[in-house]
Protein backbone atom coordinates (compact mmCIF):
# COMPACT_ATOMS: atom_id res chain seq x y z
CA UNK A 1 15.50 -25.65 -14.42
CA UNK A 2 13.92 -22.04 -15.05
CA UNK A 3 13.58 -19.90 -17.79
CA UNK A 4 12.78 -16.32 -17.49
CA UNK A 5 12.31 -14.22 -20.47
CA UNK A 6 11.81 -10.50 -20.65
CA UNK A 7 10.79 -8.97 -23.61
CA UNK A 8 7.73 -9.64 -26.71
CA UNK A 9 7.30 -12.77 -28.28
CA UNK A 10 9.98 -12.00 -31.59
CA UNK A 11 12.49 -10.83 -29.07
CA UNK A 12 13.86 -10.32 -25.66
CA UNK A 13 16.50 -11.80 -23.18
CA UNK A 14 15.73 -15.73 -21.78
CA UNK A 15 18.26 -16.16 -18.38
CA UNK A 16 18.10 -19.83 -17.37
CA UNK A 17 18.73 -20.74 -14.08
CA UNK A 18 18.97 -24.01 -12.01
CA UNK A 19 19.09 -23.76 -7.59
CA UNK A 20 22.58 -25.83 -6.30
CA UNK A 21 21.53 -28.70 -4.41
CA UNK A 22 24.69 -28.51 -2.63
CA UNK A 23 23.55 -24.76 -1.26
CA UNK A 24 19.62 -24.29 -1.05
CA UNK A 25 18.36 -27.06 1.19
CA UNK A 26 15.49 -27.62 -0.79
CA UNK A 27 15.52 -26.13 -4.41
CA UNK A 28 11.78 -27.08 -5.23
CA UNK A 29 10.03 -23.66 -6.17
CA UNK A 30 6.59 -22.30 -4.53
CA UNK A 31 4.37 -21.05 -7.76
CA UNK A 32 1.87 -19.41 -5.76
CA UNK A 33 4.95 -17.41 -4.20
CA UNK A 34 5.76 -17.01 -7.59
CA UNK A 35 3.02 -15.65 -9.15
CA UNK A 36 2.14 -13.38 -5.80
CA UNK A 37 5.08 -11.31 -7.03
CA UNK A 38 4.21 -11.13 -10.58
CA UNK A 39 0.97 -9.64 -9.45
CA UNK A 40 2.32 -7.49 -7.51
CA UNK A 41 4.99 -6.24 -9.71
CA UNK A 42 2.41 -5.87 -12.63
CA UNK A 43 0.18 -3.45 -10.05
CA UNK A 44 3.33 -1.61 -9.41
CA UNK A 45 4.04 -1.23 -12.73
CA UNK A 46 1.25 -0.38 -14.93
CA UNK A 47 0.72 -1.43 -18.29
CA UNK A 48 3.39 -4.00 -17.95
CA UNK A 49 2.25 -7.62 -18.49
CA UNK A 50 3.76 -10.80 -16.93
CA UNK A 51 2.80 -13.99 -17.71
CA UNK A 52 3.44 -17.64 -16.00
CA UNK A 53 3.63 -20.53 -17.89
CA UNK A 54 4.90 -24.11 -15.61
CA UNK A 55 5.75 -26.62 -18.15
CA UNK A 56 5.92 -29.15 -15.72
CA UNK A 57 2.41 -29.14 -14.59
CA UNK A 58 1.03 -26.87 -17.71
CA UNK A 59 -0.41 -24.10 -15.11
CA UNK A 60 -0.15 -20.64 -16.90
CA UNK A 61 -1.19 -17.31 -15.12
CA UNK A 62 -1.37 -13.97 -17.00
CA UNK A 63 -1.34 -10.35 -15.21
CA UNK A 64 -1.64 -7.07 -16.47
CA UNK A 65 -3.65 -4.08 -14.64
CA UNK A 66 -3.32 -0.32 -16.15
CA UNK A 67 -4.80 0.99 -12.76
CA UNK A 68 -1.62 0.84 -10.62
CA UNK A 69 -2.09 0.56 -7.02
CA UNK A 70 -5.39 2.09 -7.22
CA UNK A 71 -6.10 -1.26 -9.03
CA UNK A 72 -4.85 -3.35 -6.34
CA UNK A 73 -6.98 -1.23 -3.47
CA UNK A 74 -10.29 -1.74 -5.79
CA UNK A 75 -9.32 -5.38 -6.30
CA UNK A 76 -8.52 -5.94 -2.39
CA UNK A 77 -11.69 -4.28 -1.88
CA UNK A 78 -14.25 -6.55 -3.94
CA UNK A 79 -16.92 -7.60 -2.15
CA UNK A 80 -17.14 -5.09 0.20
CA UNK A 81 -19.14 -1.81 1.03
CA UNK A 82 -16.39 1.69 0.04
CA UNK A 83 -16.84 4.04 2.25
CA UNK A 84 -15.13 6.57 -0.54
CA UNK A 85 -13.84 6.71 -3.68
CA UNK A 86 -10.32 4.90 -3.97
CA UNK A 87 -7.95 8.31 -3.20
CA UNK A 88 -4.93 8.63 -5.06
CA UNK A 89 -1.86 10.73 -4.01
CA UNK A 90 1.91 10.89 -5.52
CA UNK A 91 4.66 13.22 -5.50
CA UNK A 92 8.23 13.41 -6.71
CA UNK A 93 11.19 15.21 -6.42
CA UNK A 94 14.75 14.36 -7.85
CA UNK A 95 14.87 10.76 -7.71
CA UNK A 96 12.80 9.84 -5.08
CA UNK A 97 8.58 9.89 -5.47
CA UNK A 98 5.65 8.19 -3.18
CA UNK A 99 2.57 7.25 -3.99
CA UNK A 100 -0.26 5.86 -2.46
CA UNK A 101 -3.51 4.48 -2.70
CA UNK A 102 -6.04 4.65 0.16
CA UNK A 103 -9.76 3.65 0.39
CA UNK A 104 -12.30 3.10 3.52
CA UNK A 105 -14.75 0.52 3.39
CA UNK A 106 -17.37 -1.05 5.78
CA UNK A 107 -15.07 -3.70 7.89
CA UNK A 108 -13.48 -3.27 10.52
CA UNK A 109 -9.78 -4.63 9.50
CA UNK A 110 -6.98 -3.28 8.00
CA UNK A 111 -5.07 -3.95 5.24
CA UNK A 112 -2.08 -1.45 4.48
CA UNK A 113 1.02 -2.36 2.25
CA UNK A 114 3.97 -1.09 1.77
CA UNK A 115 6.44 -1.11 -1.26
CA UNK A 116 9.34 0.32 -2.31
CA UNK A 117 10.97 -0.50 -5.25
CA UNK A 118 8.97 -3.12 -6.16
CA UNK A 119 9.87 -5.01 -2.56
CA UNK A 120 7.24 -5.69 -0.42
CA UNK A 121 8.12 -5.09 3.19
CA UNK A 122 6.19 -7.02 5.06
CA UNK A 123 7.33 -5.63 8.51
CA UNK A 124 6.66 -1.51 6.89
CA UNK A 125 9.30 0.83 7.79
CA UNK A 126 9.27 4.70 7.54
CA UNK A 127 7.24 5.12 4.80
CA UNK A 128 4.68 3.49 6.27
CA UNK A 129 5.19 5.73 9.44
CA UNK A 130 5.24 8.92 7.30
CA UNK A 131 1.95 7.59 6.04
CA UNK A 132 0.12 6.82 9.12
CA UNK A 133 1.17 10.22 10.81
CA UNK A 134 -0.59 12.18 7.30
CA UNK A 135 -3.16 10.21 7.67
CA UNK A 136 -4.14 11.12 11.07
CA UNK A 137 -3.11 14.44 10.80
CA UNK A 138 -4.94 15.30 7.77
CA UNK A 139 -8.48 13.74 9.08
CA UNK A 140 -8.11 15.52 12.46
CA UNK A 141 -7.52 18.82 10.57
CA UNK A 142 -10.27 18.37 8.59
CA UNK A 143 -12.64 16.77 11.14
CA UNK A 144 -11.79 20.35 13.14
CA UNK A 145 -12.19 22.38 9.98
CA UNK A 146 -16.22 21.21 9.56
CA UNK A 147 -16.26 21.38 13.69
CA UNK A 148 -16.80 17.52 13.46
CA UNK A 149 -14.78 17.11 16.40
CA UNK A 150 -17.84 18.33 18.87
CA UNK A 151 -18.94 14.72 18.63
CA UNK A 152 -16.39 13.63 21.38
CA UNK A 153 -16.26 14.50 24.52
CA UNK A 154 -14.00 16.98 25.89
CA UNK A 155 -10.71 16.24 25.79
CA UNK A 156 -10.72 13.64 23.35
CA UNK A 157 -9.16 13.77 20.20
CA UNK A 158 -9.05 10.88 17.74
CA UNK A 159 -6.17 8.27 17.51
CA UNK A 160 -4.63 6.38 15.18
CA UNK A 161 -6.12 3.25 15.78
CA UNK A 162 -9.21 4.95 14.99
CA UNK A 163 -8.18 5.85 11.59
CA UNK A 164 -7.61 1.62 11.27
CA UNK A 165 -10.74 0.21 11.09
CA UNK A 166 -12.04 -0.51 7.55
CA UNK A 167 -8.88 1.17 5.77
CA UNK A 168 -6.85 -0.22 2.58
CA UNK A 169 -3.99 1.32 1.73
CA UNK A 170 -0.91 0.53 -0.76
CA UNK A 171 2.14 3.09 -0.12
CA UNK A 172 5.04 3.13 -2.41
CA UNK A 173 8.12 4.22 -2.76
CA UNK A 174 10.76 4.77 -5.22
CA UNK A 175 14.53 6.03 -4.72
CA UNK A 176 17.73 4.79 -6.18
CA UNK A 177 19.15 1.49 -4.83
CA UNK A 178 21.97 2.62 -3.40
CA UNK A 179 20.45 5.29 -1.11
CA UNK A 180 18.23 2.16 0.46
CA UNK A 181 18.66 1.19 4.01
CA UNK A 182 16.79 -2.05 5.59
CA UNK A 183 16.93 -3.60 8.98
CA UNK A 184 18.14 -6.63 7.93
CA UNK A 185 19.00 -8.68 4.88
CA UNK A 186 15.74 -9.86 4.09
CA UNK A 187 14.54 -6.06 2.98
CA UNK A 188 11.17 -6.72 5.16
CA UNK A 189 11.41 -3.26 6.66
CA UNK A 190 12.99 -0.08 5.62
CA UNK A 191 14.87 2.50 7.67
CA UNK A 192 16.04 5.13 5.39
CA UNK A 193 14.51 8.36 7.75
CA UNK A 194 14.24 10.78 5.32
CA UNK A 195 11.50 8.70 3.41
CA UNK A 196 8.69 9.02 6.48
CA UNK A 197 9.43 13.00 6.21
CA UNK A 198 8.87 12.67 2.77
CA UNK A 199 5.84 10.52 2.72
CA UNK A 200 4.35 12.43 5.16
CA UNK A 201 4.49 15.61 2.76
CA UNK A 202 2.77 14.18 0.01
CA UNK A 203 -0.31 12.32 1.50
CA UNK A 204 -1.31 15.38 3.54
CA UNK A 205 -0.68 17.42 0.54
CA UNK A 206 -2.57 15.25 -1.37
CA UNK A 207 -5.61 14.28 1.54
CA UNK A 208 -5.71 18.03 2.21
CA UNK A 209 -6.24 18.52 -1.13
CA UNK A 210 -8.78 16.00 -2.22
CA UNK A 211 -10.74 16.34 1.36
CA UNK A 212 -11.67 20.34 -0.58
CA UNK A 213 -12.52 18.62 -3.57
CA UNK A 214 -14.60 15.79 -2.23
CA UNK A 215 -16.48 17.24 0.95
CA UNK A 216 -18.99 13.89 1.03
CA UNK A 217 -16.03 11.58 0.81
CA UNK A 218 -14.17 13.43 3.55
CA UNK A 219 -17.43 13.62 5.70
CA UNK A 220 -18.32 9.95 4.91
CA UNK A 221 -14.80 9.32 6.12
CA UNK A 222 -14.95 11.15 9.11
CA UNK A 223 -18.28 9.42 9.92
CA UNK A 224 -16.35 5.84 9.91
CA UNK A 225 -13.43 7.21 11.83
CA UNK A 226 -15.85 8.92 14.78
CA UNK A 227 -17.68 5.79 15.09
CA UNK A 228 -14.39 3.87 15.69
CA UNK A 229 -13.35 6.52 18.30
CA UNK A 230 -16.39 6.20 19.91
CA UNK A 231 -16.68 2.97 20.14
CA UNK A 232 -12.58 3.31 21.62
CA UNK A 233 -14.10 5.52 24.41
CA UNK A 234 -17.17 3.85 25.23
CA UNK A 235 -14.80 0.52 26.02
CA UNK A 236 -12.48 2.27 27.81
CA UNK A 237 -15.24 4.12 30.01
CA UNK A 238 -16.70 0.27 30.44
């Protein structure tokens, strides 16, 4: 049996719950799943707490982060080298808004989530597209604004694989739940198309933007994203 209570400690709404044998195969419950989407909801949600108490084997878990998803970049991040400052872009209109939360570090792997409505799809989905296509765009504008791009040769232009190495990103998205479309039941990747046009507006809005504000971030950016593209071309020439 499960109890889940939302609300303070004098008051607040307890649903109990108990799986049918006769429908789940096996109705034993994963606590690391379990607290995995706490987390994640209480990084979605800032300023909201969660806490998870098992009585059956007494393990509790608490989680609470005022940060957002520029929390959960900074926390994915510990340990290693930033390239830049964790950047932080959102925009909204009606009742749909995006944000995300992007930082470039040392490594050379990638670690880019997606979200929307406090779902995690695993397999991304438009507004992960929207966001890869700003993200390219924007550093290739820029790169040609500060005449960066002279480090290639001619006729090469960066890719976006080179804008993968060393980048963590969180994207999310929120739009009322009748407007959302998935491939398939289990809500791993989204298909609504307006969302990647949408996306796409407000992280090169907002890279634009900060890459004014924050020349040595943009140029310490550009200087990771060159070396990958180099290092593309040089293999390719091998």
């Amino acid at each position: 049996q499960w109890n889940l209570k939302v609300g303070g400690s004098e008051t607040g709404t307890i649903t109990t719950f108990q799986p049918d044998k006769d429908v789940f195969e096996a109705t034993q419950f994963d606590s690391q799943k379990i607290k995995t989407l706490l987390k994640d909801r209480a990084y979605l949600i800032p300023g909201l707490s969660f806490h998870f108490y098992d009585e059956g084997s007494g393990e509790e878990a608490h989680y609470y982060f005022e940060g957002g998803i520029k929390s959960l970049v900074s926390h994915t991040n510990r340990g290693k080298e930033a390239v830049s400052e964790v950047i932080y872009v959102s925009k909204q209109v009606g009742d749909i808004s995006a944000e995300a939360a992007i930082q470039y570090t040392d490594t050379y792997n990638e670690n880019v989530k997606g979200y929307v409505n406090g779902i995690n799809t695993t397999d991304g989905g438009t507004h992960l597209t929207g966001f890869r296509i700003a993200l390219t765009r924007s550093i290739t504008d820029y790169a040609k604004k500060v005449g960066a791009s002279e480090k290639l040769p001619d006729g090469n232009g960066l890719s976006g694989d080179d804008m993968k190495e060393g980048l963590t990103a969180v994207v999310y998205v929120k739009m009322p739940s009748e407007s959302l479309q998935f491939e398939s039941q289990t809500k791993a990747k989204l298909n609504n198309p307006e969302v990647q046009g949408f996306v796409h507006s407000a992280v090169k809005e907002g890279l634009d933007t900060y890459f004014e504000e924050h020349p040595n971030d943009a140029r310490s950016i550009i200087d990771k994203v060159f070396l990958a593209a180099r290092a593309r071309l040089a293999a390719r020439a091998a």
